[in-house]
Protein backbone atom coordinates (compact mmCIF):
# COMPACT_ATOMS: atom_id res chain seq x y z
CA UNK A 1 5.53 -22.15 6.92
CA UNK A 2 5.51 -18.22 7.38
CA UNK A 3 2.85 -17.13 4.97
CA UNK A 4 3.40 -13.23 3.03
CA UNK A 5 -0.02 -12.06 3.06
CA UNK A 6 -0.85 -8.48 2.16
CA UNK A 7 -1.58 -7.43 5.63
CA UNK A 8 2.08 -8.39 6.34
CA UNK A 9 3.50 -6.21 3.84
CA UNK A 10 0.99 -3.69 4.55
CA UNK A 11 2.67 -3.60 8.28
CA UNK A 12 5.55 -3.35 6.72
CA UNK A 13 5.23 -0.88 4.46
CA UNK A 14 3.16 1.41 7.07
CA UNK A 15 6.35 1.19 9.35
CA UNK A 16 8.31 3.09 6.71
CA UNK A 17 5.77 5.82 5.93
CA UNK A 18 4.30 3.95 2.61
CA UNK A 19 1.36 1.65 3.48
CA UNK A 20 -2.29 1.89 3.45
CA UNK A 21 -2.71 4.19 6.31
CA UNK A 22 -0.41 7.00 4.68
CA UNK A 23 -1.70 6.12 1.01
CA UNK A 24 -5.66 7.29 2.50
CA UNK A 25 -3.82 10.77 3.98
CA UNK A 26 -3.03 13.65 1.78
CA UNK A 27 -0.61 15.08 4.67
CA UNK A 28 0.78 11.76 5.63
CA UNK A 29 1.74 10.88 1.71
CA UNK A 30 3.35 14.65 0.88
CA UNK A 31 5.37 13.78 4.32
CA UNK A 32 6.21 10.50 3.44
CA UNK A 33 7.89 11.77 -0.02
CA UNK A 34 9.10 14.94 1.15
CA UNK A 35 11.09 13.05 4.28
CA UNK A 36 12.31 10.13 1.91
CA UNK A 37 13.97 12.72 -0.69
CA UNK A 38 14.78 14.75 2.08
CA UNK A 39 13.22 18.01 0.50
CA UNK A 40 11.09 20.98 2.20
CA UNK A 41 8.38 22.93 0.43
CA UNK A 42 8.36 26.44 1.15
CA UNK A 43 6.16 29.51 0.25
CA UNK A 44 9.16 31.89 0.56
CA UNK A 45 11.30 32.54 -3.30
CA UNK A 46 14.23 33.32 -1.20
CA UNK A 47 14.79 29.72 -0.34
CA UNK A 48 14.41 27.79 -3.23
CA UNK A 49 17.20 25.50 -5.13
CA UNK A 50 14.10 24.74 -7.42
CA UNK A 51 11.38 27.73 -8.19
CA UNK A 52 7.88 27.69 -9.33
CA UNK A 53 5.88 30.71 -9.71
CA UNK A 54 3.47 32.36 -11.87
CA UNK A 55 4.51 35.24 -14.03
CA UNK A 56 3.04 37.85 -16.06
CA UNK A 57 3.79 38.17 -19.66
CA UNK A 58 3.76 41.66 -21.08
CA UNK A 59 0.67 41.74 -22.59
CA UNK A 60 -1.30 40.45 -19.59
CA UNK A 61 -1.21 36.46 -19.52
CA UNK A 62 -0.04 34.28 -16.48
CA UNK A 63 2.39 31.74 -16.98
CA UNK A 64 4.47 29.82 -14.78
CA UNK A 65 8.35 29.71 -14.31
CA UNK A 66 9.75 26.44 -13.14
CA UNK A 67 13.77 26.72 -13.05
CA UNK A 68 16.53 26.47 -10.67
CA UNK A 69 17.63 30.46 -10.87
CA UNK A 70 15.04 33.07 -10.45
CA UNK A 71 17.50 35.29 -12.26
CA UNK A 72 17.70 32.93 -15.57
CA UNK A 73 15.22 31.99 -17.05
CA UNK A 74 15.37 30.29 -19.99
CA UNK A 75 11.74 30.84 -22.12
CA UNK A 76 12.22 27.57 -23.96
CA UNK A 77 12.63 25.60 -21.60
CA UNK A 78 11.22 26.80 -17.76
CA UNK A 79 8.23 28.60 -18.78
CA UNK A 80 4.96 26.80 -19.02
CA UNK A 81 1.13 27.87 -20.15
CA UNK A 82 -0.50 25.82 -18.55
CA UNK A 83 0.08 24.41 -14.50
CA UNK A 84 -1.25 20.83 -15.48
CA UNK A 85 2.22 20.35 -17.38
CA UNK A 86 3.93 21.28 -14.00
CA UNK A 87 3.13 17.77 -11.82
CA UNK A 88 5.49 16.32 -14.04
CA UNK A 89 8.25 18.69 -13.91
CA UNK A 90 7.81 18.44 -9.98
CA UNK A 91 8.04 14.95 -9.74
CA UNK A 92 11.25 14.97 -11.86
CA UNK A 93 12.93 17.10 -9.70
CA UNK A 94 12.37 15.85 -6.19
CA UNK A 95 12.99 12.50 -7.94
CA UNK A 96 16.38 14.07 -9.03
CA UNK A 97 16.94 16.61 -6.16
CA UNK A 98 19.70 14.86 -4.35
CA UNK A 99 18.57 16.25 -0.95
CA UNK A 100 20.42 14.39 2.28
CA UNK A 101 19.90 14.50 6.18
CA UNK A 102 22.21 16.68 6.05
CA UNK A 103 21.00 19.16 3.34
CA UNK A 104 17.47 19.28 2.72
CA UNK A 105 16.73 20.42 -0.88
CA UNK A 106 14.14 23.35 -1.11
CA UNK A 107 11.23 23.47 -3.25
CA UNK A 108 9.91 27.07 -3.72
CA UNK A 109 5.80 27.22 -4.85
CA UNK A 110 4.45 30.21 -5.03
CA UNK A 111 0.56 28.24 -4.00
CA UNK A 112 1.60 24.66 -2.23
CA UNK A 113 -2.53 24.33 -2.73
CA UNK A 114 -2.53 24.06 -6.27
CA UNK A 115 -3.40 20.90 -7.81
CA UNK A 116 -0.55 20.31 -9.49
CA UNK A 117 1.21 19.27 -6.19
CA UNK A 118 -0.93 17.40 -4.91
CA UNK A 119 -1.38 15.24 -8.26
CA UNK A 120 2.91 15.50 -8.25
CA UNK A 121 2.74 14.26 -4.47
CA UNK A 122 0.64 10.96 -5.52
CA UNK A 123 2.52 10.27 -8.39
CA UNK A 124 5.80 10.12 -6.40
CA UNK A 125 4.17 8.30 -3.54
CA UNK A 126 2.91 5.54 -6.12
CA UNK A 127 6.40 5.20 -7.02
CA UNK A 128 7.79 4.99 -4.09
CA UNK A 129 5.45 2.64 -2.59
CA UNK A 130 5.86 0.02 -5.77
CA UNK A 131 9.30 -0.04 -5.13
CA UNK A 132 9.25 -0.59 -1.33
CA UNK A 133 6.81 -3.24 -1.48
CA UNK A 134 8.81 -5.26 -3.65
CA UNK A 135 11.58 -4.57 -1.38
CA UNK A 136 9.56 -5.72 1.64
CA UNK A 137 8.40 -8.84 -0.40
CA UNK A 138 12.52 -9.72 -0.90
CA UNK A 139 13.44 -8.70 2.91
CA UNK A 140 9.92 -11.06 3.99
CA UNK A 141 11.05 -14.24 1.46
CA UNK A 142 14.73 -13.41 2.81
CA UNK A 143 13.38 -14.37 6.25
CA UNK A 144 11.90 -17.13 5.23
CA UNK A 145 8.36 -16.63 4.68
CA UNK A 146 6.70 -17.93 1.18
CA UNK A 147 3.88 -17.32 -0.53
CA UNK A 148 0.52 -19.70 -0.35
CA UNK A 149 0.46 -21.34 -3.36
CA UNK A 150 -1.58 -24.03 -4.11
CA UNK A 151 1.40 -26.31 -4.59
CA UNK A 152 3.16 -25.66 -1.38
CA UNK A 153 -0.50 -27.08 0.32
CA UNK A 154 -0.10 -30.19 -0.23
């Protein structure tokens, strides 16, 4: 019998960018993500299909703008107080960004050292490496390797 064992799907999951080895790397895991929804960060506001930035209000406060069009910005909606609420709108749009090999879709932050994207970055590579796992545990039982159980000992 071909036992799974977690070094197994370990392997496994290293060989596609989400095992222990990238999970331990703050580089390797943004990589990982960014390369699987086929997005690019960038410092430059030029290039972004998705913007965040920090703004000044009239009267002297910072906030941050997190929209699609630097040009519309809707107050309601893509303007936040406080950068702990932004992981989450990160991670909802590379989720949704549709980016392909072919057309990599660009994430514009004004500071990619902020610690909402790094908390956004091991969110998404939790996901991601949940899913794959069980996906290597299906591909592994698909080629005929089992679990140990105690009832398959004897």
């Amino acid at each position: 019998m071909k036992e799974i064992t977690d070094k197994l799907i370990n392997e496994r999951l290293e060989e596609i960018g989400f095992g222990n080895k990238q999970a331990d790397n703050e580089d390797a895991r943004r990589e990982s993500v960014l390369n699987h929804y086929h997005v690019k960060l960038t410092e430059n506001l030029v290039d972004g299909d998705f913007n965040i930035y920090e703004e000044s209000t009239a009267d002297g406060y910072e906030v941050w703008v997190a929209g699609h069009d630097i040009n519309r910005v809707n107050i309601c909606e893509d303007v936040y107080y406080y950068d702990s609420d932004l992981a989450d709108v990160l991670v909802e749009n590379i989720k949704w960004s549709n980016g392909s090999e072919d057309y990599e879709y660009v994430v514009y932050i004004s500071d990619l050292d902020l610690n909402f994207v790094d908390e956004a970055f091991s969110t998404l590579f939790e996901y991601l490496a949940e899913k794959f796992e069980d996906e290597v545990i299906i591909e592994l039982e698909s080629e005929g390797y089992e679990y140990k159980t105690e009832d398959n000992e004897n």
